[in-house]
Protein backbone atom coordinates (compact mmCIF):
# COMPACT_ATOMS: atom_id res chain seq x y z
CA UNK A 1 -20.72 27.71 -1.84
CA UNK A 2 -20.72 24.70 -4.28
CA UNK A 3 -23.64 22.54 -4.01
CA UNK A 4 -22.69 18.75 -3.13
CA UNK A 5 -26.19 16.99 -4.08
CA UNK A 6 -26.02 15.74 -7.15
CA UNK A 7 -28.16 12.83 -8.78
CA UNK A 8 -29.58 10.21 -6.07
CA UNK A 9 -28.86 6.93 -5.89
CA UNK A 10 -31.65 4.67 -6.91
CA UNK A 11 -32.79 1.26 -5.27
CA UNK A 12 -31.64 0.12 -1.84
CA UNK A 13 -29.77 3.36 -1.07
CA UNK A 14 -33.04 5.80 -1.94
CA UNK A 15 -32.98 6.80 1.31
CA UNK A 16 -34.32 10.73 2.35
CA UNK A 17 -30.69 12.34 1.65
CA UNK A 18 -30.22 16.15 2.66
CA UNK A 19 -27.80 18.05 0.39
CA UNK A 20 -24.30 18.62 1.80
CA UNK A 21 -22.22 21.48 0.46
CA UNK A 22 -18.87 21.63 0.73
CA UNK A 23 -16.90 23.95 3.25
CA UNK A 24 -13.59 25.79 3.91
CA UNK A 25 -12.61 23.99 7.01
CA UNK A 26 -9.34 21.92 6.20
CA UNK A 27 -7.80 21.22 2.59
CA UNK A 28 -9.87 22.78 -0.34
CA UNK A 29 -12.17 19.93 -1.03
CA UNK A 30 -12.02 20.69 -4.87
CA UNK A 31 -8.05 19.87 -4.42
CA UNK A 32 -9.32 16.40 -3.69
CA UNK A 33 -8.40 14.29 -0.50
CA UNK A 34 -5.16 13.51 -1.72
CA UNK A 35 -3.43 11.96 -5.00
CA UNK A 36 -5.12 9.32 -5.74
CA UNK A 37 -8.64 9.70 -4.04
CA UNK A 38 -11.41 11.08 -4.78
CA UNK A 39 -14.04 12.86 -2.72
CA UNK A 40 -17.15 10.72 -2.83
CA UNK A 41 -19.28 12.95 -0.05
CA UNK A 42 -17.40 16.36 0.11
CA UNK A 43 -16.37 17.54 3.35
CA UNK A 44 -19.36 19.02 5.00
CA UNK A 45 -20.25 21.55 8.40
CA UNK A 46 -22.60 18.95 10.41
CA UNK A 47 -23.39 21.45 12.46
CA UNK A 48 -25.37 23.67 9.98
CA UNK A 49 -28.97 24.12 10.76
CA UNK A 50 -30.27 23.43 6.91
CA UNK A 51 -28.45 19.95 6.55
CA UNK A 52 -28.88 18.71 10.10
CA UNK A 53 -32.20 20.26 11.48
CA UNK A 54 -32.40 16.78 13.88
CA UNK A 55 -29.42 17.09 15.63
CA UNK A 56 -28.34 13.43 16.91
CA UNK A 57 -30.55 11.47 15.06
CA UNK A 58 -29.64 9.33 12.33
CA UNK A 59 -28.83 11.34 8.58
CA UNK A 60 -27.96 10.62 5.45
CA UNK A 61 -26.35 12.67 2.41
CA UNK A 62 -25.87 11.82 -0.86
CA UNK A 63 -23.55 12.51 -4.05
CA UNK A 64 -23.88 10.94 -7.28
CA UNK A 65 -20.79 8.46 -6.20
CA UNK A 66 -22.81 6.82 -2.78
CA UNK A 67 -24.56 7.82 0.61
CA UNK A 68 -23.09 8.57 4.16
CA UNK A 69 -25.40 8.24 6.60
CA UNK A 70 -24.53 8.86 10.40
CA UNK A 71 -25.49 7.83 13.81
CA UNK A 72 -24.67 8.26 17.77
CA UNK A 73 -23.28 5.15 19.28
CA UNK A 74 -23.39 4.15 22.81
CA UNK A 75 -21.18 6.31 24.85
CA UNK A 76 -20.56 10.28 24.04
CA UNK A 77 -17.28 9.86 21.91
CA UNK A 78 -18.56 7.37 19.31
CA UNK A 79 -20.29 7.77 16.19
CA UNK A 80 -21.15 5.53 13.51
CA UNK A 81 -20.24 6.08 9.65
CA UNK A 82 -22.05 3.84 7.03
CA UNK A 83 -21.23 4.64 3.19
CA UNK A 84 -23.11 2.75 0.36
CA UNK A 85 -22.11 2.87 -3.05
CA UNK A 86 -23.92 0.76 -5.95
CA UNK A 87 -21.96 -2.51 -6.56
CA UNK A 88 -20.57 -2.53 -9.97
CA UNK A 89 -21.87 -5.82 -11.59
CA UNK A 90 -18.63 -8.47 -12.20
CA UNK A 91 -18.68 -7.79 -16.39
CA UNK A 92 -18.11 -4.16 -15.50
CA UNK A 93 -15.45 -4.22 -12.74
CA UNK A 94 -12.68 -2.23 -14.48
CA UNK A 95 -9.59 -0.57 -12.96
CA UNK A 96 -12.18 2.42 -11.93
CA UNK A 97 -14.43 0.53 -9.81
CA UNK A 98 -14.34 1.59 -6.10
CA UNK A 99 -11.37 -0.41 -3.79
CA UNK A 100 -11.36 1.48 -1.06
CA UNK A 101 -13.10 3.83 0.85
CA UNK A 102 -12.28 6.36 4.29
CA UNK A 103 -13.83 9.56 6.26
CA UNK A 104 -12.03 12.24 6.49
CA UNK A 105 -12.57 14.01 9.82
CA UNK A 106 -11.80 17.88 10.40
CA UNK A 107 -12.17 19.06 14.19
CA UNK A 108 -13.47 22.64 15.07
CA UNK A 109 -9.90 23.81 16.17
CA UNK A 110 -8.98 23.38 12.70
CA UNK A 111 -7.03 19.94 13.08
CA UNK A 112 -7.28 17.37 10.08
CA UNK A 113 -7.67 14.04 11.16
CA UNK A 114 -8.17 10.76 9.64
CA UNK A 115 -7.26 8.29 12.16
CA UNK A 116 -10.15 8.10 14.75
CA UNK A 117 -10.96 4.72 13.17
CA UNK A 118 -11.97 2.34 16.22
CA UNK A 119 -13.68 -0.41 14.55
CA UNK A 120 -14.38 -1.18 10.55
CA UNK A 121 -16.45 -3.29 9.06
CA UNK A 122 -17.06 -3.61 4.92
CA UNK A 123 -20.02 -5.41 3.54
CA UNK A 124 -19.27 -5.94 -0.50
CA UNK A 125 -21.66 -8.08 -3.09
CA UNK A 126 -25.39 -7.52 -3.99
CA UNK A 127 -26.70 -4.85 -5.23
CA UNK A 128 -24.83 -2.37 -2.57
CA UNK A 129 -21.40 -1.80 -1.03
CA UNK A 130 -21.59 -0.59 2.35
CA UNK A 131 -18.50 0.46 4.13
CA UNK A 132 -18.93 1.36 8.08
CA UNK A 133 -17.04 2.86 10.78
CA UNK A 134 -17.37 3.00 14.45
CA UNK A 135 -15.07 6.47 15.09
CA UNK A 136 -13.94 7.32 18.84
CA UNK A 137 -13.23 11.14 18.69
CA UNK A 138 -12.22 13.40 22.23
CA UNK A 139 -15.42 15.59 22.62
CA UNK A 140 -17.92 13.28 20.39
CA UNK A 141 -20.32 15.48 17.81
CA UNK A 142 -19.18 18.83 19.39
CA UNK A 143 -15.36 18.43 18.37
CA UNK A 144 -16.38 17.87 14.73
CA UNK A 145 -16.17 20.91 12.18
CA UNK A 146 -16.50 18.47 8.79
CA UNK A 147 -17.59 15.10 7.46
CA UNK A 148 -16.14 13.79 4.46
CA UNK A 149 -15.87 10.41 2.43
CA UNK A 150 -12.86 9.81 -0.02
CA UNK A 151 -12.58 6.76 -2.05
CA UNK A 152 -10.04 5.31 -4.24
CA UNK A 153 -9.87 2.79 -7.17
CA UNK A 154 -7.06 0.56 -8.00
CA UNK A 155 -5.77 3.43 -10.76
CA UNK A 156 -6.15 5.99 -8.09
CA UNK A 157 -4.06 3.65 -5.85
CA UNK A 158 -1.80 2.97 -8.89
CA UNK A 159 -1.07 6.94 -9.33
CA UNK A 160 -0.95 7.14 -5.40
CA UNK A 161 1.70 4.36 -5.58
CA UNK A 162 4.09 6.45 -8.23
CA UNK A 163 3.26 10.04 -6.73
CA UNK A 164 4.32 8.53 -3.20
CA UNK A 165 7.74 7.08 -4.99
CA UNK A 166 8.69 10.17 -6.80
CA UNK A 167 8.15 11.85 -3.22
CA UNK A 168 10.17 9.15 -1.43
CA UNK A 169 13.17 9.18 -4.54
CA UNK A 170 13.56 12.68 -4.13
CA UNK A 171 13.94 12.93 -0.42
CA UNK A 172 16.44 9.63 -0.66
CA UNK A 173 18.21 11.25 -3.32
CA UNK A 174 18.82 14.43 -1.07
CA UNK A 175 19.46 12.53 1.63
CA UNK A 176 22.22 10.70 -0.20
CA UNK A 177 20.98 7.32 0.57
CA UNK A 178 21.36 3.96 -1.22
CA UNK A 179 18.13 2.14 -2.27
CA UNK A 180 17.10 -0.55 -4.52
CA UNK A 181 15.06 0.24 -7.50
CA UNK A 182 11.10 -0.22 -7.05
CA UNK A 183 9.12 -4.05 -8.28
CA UNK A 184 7.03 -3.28 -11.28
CA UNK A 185 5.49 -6.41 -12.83
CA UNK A 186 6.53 -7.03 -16.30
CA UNK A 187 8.86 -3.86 -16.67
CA UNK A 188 12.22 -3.94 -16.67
CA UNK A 189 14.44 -3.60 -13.29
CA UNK A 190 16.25 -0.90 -12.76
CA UNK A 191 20.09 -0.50 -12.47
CA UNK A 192 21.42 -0.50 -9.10
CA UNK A 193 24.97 -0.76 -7.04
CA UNK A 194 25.03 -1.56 -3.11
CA UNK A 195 26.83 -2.10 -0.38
CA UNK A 196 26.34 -5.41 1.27
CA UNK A 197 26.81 -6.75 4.97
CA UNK A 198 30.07 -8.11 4.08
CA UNK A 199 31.63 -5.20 3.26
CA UNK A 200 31.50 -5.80 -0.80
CA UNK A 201 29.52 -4.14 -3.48
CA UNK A 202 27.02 -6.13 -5.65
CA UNK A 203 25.77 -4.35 -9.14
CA UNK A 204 23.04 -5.44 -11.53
CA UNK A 205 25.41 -5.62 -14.45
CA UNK A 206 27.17 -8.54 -12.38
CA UNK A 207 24.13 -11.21 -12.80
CA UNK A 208 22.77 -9.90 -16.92
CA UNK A 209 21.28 -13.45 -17.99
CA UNK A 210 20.65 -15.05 -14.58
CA UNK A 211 17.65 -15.14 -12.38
CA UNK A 212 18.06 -12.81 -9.77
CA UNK A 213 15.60 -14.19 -6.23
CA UNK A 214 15.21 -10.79 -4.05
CA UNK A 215 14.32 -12.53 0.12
CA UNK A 216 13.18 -10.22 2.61
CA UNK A 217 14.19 -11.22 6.40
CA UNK A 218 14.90 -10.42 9.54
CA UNK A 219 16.11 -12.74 12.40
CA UNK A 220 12.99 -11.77 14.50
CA UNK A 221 10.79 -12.56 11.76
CA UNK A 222 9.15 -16.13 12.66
CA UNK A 223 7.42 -16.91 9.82
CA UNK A 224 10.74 -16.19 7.93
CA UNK A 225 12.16 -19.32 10.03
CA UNK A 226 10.25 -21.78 7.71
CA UNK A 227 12.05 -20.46 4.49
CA UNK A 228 15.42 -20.30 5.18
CA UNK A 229 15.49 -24.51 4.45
CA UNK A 230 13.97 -23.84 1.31
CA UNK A 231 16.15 -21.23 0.11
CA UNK A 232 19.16 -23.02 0.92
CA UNK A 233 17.65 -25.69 -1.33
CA UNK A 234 16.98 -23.65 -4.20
CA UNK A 235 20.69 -22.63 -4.13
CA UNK A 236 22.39 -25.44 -4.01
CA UNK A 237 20.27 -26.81 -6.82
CA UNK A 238 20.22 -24.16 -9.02
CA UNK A 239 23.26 -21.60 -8.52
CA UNK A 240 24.97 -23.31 -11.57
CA UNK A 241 21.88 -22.94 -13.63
CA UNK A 242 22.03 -19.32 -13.31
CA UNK A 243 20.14 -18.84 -9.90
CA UNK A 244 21.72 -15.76 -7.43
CA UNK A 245 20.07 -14.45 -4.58
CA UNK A 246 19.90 -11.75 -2.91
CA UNK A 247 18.79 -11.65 0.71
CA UNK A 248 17.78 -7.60 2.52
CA UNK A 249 17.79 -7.84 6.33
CA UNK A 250 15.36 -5.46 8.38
CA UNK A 251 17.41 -5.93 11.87
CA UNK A 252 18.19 -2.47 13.11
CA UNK A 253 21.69 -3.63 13.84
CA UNK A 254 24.14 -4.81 11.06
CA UNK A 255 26.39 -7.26 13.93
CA UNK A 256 22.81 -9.09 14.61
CA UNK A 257 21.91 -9.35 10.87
CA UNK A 258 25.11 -9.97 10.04
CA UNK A 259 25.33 -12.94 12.82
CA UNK A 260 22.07 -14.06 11.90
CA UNK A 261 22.64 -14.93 8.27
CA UNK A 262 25.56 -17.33 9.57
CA UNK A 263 23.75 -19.08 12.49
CA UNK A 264 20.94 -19.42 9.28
CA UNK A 265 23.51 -20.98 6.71
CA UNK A 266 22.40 -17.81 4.57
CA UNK A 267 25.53 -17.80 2.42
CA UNK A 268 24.47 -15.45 -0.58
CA UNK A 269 24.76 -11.08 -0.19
CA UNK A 270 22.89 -9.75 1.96
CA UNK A 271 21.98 -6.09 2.07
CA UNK A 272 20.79 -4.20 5.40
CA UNK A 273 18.41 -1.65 4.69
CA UNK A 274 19.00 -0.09 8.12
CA UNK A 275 22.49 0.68 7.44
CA UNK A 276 22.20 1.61 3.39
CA UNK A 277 19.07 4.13 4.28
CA UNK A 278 19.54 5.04 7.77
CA UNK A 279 17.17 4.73 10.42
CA UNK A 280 14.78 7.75 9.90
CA UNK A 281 14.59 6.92 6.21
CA UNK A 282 13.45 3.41 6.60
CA UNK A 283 9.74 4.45 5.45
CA UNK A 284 10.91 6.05 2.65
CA UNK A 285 13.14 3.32 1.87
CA UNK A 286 10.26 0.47 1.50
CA UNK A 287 7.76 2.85 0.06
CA UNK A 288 10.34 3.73 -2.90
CA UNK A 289 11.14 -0.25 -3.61
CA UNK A 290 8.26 -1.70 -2.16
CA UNK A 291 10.54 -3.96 0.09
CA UNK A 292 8.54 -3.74 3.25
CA UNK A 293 6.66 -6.92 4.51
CA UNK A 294 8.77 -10.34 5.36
CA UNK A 295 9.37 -13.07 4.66
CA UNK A 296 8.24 -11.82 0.61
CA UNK A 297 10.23 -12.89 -2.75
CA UNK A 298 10.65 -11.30 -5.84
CA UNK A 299 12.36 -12.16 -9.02
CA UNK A 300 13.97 -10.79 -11.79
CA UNK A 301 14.12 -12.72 -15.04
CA UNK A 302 17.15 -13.50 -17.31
CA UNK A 303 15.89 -10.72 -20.00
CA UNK A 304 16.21 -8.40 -16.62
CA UNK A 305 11.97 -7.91 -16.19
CA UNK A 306 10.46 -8.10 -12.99
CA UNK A 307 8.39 -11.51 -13.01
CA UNK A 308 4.96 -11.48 -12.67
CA UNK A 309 6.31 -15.05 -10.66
CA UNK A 310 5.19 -14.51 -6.84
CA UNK A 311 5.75 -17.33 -3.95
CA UNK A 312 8.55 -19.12 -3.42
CA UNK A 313 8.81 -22.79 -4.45
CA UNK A 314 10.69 -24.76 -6.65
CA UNK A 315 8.54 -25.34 -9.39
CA UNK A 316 8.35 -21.06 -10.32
CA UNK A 317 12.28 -20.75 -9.81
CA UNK A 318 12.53 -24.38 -12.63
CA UNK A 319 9.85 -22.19 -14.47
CA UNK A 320 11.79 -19.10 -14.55
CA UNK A 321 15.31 -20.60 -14.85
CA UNK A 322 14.53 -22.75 -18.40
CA UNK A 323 12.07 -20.22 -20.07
CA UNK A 324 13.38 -18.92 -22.83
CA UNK A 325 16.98 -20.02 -21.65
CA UNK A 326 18.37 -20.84 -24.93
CA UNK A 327 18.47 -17.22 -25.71
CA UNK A 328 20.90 -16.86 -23.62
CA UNK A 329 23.84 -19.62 -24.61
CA UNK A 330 26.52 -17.39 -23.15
CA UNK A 331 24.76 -17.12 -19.89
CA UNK A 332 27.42 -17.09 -16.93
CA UNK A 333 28.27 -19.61 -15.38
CA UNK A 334 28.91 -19.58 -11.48
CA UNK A 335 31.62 -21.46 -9.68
């Protein structure tokens, strides 16, 4: 059995830490969590005798990446999860630094559960991090096989990001669906061709050398009720300065979205993701091109580059719209 005590954490968290090894019960721990994370307290049996001899007091166990310590809340089903980690000082808070942190929970039937999360809390600065859960779990202490802790950075959640993608393409892909390439700051956008709510077909290649502005909305959406004046504004300004938009309606139903963008005065295409991916693909759809939240904007520069440009106002669209703009003289012009 591989031995999960490694070097102690010094300070604040030098607390008396009982080594955990890790066990067999749900995913091999040395897989990892999942892509992306990163075991920092490897799944461990809490009901062994040599790393819990005080069963239902408060324990902690350590790993060379933080300390989980654990407690009995007030009523039978609820225990408490606190996981410090040393704060990385500001100078040395690269893209591996710890972003986010979770327990991983396997019951003694075998099930592997994540979600028993009733109440977070996260405590970051100083010397220590301390992230803490209040967990509500059917049975309390007794259900529990394993404890674990995963944690991810921002280039776990970066390789999380593409692995979840490639998984999302691929089912799309077999699935036959239509989808709009995914929003990578800075890289170039990918080709794409879709349908659109009024029966037409808009294509990248149509707007080469214009600023493309990609709107999330929906008509049930109330906070996307203050931009629609805004982005009527910004196309009447600028349309003949190069300036096309592109709306993507989340209504379930194309006849509401479609009767929605003309009660709005939302004149430009408009895509519905419902009907292009289908309703059961919907996740897969906004996890591929990141389209997900609304009201959100994204933009697309003349050179065809996602903009690192985020908000909507009409200072960035100016900004985006004259950079660099006498590189392209034949730019098209819209009537």
């Amino acid at each position: 059995m591989k031995n999960h005590c490694r070097t102690l954490i010094a300070g604040a968290m030098a607390a008396a830490m009982v080594c955990a090894p890790a066990t067999g019960a749900g995913p091999d721990p040395a897989e990892g969590p999942r892509v992306g994370w990163l075991w920092a307290i490897e799944p461990f049996d809490i009901h062994d005798p040599e790393l819990h001899p005080r069963f239902g007091l408060p324990n902690t166990w350590g790993s060379d990446v933080g300390a989980l310590r654990m407690s009995l809340g007030e009523r039978e089903d609820e225990v408490i999860l606190e996981f410090s980690f040393p704060t990385e000082p500001a100078d040395r808070q690269g893209d591996n630094r710890i972003l986010v942190t979770r327990p991983d929970i396997v019951l003694r039937r075998g099930e592997w559960r994540r979600e028993f999360i009733d109440h977070r809390e996260q405590h970051r600065g100083g010397a220590v991090s301390i992230d803490q859960w209040t967990l509500r779990i059917p049975g309390g202490l007794d259900a529990i096989a394993t404890i674990g802790v995963a944690y991810s950075t921002y280039e776990g959640q970066r390789l999380a990001r593409e692995h979840n993608r490639r998984q999302a393409q691929r089912r799309m892909e077999e699935a036959g669906a239509w989808v709009l390439p995914p929003f990578d700051s800075g890289q170039p956008y990918g080709d794409f061709e879709m349908p659109t709510l009024d029966h037409g077909i808009i294509r990248a290649q149509d707007f080469r050398g214009e600023v493309i502005l990609i709107h999330n909305w929906a008509s049930w959406c109330g906070p996307c009720e203050r931009v629609y004046p805004l982005l009527r504004e910004l196309e009447e300004q600028f349309a003949d300065e190069g300036l096309v938009i592109i709306g993507v309606n989340f209504d379930e139903s194309a006849d509401v979205a479609r009767r929605a963008a003309k009660e709005k005065g939302l004149s430009w295409p408009q895509i519905h993701a419902f009907s292009v991916s289908g309703p059961d693909l919907m996740d897969l759809w906004s996890t591929y091109s990141g389209l997900g939240t609304f009201p959100s904007s994204r933009f697309i520069d003349r050179d065809g580059n996602v903009s690192y440009e985020r908000g909507l106002n009409t200072t960035r669209v100016e900004r985006l719209l004259r950079r660099d703009a006498g590189r392209n003289p034949d730019m098209p012009q819209r009537n």
